[in-house]
C-alpha atoms as a PDB file:
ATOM      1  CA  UNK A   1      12.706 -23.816   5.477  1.00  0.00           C
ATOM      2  CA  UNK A   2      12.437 -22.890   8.958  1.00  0.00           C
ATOM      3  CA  UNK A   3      12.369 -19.042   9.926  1.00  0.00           C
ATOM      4  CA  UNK A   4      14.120 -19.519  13.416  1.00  0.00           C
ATOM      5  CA  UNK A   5      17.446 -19.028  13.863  1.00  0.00           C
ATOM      6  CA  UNK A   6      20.774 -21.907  14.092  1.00  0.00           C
ATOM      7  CA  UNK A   7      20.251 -23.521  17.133  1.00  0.00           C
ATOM      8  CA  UNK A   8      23.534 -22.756  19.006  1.00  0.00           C
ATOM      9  CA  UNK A   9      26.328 -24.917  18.185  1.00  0.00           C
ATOM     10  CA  UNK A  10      26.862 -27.670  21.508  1.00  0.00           C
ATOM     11  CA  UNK A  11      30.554 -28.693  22.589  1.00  0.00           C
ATOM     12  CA  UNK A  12      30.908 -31.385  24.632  1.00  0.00           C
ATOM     13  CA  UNK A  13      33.317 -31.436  27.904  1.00  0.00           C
ATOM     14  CA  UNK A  14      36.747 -32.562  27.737  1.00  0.00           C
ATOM     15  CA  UNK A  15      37.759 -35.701  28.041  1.00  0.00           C
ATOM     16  CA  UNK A  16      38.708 -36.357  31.991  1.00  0.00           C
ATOM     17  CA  UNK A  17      41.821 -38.418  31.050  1.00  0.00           C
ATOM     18  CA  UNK A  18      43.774 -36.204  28.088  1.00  0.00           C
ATOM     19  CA  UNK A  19      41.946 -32.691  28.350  1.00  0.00           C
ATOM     20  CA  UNK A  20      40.585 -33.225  24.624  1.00  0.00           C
ATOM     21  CA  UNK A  21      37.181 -32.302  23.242  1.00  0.00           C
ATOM     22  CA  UNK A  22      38.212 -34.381  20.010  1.00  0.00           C
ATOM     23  CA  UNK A  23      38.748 -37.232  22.131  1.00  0.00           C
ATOM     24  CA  UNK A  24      35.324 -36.569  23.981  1.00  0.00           C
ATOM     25  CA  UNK A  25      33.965 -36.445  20.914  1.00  0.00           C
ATOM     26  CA  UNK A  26      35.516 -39.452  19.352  1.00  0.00           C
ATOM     27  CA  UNK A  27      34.321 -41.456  22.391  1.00  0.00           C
ATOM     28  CA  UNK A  28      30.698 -40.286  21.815  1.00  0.00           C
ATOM     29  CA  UNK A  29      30.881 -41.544  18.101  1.00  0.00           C
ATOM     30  CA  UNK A  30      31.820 -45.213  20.335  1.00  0.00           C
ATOM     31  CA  UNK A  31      28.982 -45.309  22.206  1.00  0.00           C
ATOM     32  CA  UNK A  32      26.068 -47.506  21.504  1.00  0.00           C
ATOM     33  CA  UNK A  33      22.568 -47.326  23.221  1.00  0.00           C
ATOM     34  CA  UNK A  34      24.136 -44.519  26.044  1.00  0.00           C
ATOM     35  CA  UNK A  35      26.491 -46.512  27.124  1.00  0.00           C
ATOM     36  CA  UNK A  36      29.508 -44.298  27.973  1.00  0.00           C
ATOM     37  CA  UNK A  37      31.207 -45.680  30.334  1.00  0.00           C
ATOM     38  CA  UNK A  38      32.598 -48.932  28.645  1.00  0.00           C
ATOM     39  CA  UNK A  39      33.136 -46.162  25.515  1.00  0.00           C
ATOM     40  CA  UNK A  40      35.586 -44.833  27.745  1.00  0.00           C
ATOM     41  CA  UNK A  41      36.631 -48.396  28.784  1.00  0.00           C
ATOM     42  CA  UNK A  42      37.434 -49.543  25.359  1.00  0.00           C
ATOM     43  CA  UNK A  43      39.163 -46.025  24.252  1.00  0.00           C
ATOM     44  CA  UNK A  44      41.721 -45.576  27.396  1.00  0.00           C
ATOM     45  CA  UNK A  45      42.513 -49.403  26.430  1.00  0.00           C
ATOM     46  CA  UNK A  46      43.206 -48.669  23.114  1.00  0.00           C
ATOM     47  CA  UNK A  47      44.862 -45.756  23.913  1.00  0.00           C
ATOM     48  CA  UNK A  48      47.086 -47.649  26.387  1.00  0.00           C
ATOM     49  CA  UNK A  49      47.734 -50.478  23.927  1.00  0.00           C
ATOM     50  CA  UNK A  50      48.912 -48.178  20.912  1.00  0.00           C
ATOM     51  CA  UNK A  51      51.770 -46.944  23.966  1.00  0.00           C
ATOM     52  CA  UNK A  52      52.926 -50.300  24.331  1.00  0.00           C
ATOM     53  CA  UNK A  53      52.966 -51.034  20.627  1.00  0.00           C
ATOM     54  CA  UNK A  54      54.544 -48.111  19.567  1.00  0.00           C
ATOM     55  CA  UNK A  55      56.390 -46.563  22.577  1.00  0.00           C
ATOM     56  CA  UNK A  56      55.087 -43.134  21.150  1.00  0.00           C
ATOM     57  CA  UNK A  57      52.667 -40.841  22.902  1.00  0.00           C
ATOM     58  CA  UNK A  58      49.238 -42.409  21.780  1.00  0.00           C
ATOM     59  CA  UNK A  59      47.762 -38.283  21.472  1.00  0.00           C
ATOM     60  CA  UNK A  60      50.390 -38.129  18.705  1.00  0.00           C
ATOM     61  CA  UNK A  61      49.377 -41.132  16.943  1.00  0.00           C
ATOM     62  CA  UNK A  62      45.479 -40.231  17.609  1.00  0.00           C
ATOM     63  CA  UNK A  63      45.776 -37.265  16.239  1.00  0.00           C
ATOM     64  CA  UNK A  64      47.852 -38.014  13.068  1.00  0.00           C
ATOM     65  CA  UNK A  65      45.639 -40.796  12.525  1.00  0.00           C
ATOM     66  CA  UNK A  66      42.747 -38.345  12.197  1.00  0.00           C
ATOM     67  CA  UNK A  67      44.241 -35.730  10.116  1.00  0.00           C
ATOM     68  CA  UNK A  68      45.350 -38.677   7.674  1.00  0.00           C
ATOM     69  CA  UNK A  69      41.878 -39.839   7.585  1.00  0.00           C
ATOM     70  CA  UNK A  70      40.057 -36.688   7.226  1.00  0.00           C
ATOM     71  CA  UNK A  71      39.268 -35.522   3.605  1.00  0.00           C
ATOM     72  CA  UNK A  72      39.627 -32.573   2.301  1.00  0.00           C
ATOM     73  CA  UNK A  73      36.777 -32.612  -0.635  1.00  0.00           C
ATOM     74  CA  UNK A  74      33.990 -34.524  -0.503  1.00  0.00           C
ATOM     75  CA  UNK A  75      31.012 -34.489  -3.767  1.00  0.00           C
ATOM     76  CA  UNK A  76      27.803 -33.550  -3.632  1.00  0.00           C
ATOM     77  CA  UNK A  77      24.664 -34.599  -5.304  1.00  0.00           C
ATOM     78  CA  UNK A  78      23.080 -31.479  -7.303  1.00  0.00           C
ATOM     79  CA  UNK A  79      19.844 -31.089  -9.299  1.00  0.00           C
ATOM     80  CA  UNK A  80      20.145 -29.169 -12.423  1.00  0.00           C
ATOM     81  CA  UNK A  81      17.610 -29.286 -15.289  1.00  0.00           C
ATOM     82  CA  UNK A  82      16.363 -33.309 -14.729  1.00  0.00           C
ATOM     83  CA  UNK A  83      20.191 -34.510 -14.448  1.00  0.00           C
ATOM     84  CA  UNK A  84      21.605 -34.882 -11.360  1.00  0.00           C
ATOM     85  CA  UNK A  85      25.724 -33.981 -10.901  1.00  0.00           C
ATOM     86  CA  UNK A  86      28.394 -35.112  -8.580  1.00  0.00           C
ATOM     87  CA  UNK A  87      29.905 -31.553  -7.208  1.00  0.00           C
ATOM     88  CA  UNK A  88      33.137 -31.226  -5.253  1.00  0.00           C
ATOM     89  CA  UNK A  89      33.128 -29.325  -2.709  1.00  0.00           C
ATOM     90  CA  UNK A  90      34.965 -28.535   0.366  1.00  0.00           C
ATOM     91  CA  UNK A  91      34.960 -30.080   3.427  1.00  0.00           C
ATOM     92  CA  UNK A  92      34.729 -27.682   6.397  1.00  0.00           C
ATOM     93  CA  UNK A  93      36.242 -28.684   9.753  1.00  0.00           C
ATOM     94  CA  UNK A  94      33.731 -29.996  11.932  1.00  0.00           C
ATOM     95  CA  UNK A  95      32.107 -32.417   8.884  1.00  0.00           C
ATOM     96  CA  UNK A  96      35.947 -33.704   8.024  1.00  0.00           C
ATOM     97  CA  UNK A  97      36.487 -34.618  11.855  1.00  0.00           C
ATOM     98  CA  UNK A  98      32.968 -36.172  11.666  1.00  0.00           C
ATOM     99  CA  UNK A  99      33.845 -37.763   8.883  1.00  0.00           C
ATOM    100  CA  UNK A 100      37.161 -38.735   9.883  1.00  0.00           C
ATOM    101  CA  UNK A 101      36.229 -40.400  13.027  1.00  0.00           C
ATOM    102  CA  UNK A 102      33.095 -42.387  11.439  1.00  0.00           C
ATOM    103  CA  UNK A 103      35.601 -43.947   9.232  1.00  0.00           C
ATOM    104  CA  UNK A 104      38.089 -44.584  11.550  1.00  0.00           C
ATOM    105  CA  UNK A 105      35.117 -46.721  14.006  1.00  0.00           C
ATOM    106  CA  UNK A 106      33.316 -47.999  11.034  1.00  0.00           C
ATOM    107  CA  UNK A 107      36.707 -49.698   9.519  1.00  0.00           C
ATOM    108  CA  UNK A 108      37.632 -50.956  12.823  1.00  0.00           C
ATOM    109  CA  UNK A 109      34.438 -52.662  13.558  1.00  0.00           C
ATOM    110  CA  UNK A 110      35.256 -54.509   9.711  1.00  0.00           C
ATOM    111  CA  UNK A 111      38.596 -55.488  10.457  1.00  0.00           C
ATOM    112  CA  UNK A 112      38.995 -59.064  11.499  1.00  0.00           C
ATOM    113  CA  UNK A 113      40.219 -59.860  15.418  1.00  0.00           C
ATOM    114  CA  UNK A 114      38.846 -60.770  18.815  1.00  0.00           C
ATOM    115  CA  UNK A 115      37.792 -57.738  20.165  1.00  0.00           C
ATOM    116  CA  UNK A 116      36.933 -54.437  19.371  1.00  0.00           C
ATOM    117  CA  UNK A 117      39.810 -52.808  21.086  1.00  0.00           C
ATOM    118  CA  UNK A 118      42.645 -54.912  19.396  1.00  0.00           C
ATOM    119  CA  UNK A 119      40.653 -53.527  16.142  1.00  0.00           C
ATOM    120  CA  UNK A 120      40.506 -50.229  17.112  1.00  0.00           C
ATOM    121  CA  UNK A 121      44.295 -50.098  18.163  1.00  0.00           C
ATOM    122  CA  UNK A 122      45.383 -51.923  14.578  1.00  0.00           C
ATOM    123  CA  UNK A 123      42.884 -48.860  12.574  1.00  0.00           C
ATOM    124  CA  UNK A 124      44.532 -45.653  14.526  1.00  0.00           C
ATOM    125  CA  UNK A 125      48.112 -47.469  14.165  1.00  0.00           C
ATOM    126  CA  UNK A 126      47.537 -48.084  10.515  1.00  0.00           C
ATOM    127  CA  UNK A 127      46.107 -44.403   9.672  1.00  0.00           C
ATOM    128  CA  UNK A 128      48.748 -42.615  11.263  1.00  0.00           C
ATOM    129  CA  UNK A 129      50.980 -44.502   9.126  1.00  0.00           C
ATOM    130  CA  UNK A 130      49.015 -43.835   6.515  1.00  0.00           C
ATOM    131  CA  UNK A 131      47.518 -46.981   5.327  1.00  0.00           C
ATOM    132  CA  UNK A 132      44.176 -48.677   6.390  1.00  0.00           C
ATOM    133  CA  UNK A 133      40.732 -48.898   4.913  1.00  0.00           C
ATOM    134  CA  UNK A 134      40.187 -45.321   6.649  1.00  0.00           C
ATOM    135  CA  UNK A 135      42.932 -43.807   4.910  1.00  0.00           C
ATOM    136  CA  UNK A 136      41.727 -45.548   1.825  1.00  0.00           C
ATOM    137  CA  UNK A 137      38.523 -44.233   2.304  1.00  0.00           C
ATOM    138  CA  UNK A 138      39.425 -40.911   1.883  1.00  0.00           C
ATOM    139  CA  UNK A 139      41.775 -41.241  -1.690  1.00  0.00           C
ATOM    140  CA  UNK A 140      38.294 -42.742  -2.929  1.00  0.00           C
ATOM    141  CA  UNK A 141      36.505 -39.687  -1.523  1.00  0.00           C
ATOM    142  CA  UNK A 142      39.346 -36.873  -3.298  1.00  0.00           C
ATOM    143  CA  UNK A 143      39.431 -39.463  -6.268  1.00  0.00           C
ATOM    144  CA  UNK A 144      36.050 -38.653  -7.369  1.00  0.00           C
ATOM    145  CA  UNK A 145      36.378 -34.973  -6.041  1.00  0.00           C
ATOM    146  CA  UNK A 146      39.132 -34.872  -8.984  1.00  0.00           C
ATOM    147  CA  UNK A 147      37.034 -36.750 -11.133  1.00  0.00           C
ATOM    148  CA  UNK A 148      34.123 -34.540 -11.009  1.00  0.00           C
ATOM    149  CA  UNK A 149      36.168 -31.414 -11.090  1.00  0.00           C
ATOM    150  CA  UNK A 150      34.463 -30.261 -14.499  1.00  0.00           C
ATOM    151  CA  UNK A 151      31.160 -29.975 -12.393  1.00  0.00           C
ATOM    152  CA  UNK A 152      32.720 -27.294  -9.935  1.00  0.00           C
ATOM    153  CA  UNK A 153      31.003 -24.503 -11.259  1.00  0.00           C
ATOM    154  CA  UNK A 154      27.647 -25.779 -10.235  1.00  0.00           C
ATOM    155  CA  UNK A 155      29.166 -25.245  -6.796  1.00  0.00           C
ATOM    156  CA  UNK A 156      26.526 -23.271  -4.164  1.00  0.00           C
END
């Protein structure tokens, strides 16, 4: 293990549009090969899309569509005496919005449509309702949390 110290912990800006460093954050986790720009293109979009659908603020629905995808316990794979265990443990803030956010791109990109902002619109709509494969995602995730439960004491 290395004897330095945790490199400090780096935040990016907020977002020009909505003043959010989720947001900035969430676009980051769109880009491919440093491509920002049509990141932002495709979020603002989307964001301007799930308006017209929904005639609610599209904040609102971002948000709740992240706090109903991101878990609360996740398992973790420990080592004790040649068998390996599946340990629940909790899921601290940054990780879950990670988290959150991976699934929320990741199921959009599988969903079927023309292009990736229709997708992306359908996903957030869908997980602030509280359905879609993101959603899903995370019952599987607390599901085997529950399941494992008798391994909790191996916690570290």
């Amino acid at each position: 293990m290395s004897r330095r110290s945790k490199p400090a912990k780096r935040i990016p800006l907020a977002d020009p549009v909505y003043n959010s460093v989720d947001i900035s954050k969430f676009i980051n986790r769109i880009m491919r090969r440093g491509k920002k720009s049509l990141a932002e293109k495709i979020f603002y979009a989307t964001m301007q899309k799930i308006e017209e659908r929904t005639n609610e603020k599209a904040m609102e629905i971002f948000q709740k569509a992240l706090s109903n995808a991101t878990p609360l316990l996740e398992v973790k794979a420990r080592r004790i005496g040649g068998s390996t265990y599946q340990v629940p443990i909790e899921v601290k803030a940054d990780r879950g919005f990670a988290l959150a956010s991976s699934w929320l791109i990741e199921s959009a990109k599988k969903r079927s449509g023309k292009s990736f902002i229709d997708k992306l619109t359908n996903e957030l709509i869908d997980a602030s309702n509280g359905s879609g494969s993101a959603c899903k995602k995370r019952e599987d995730t607390h599901k085997m949390a529950e399941a494992n439960k008798a391994f909790a004491h191996y916690r570290y």
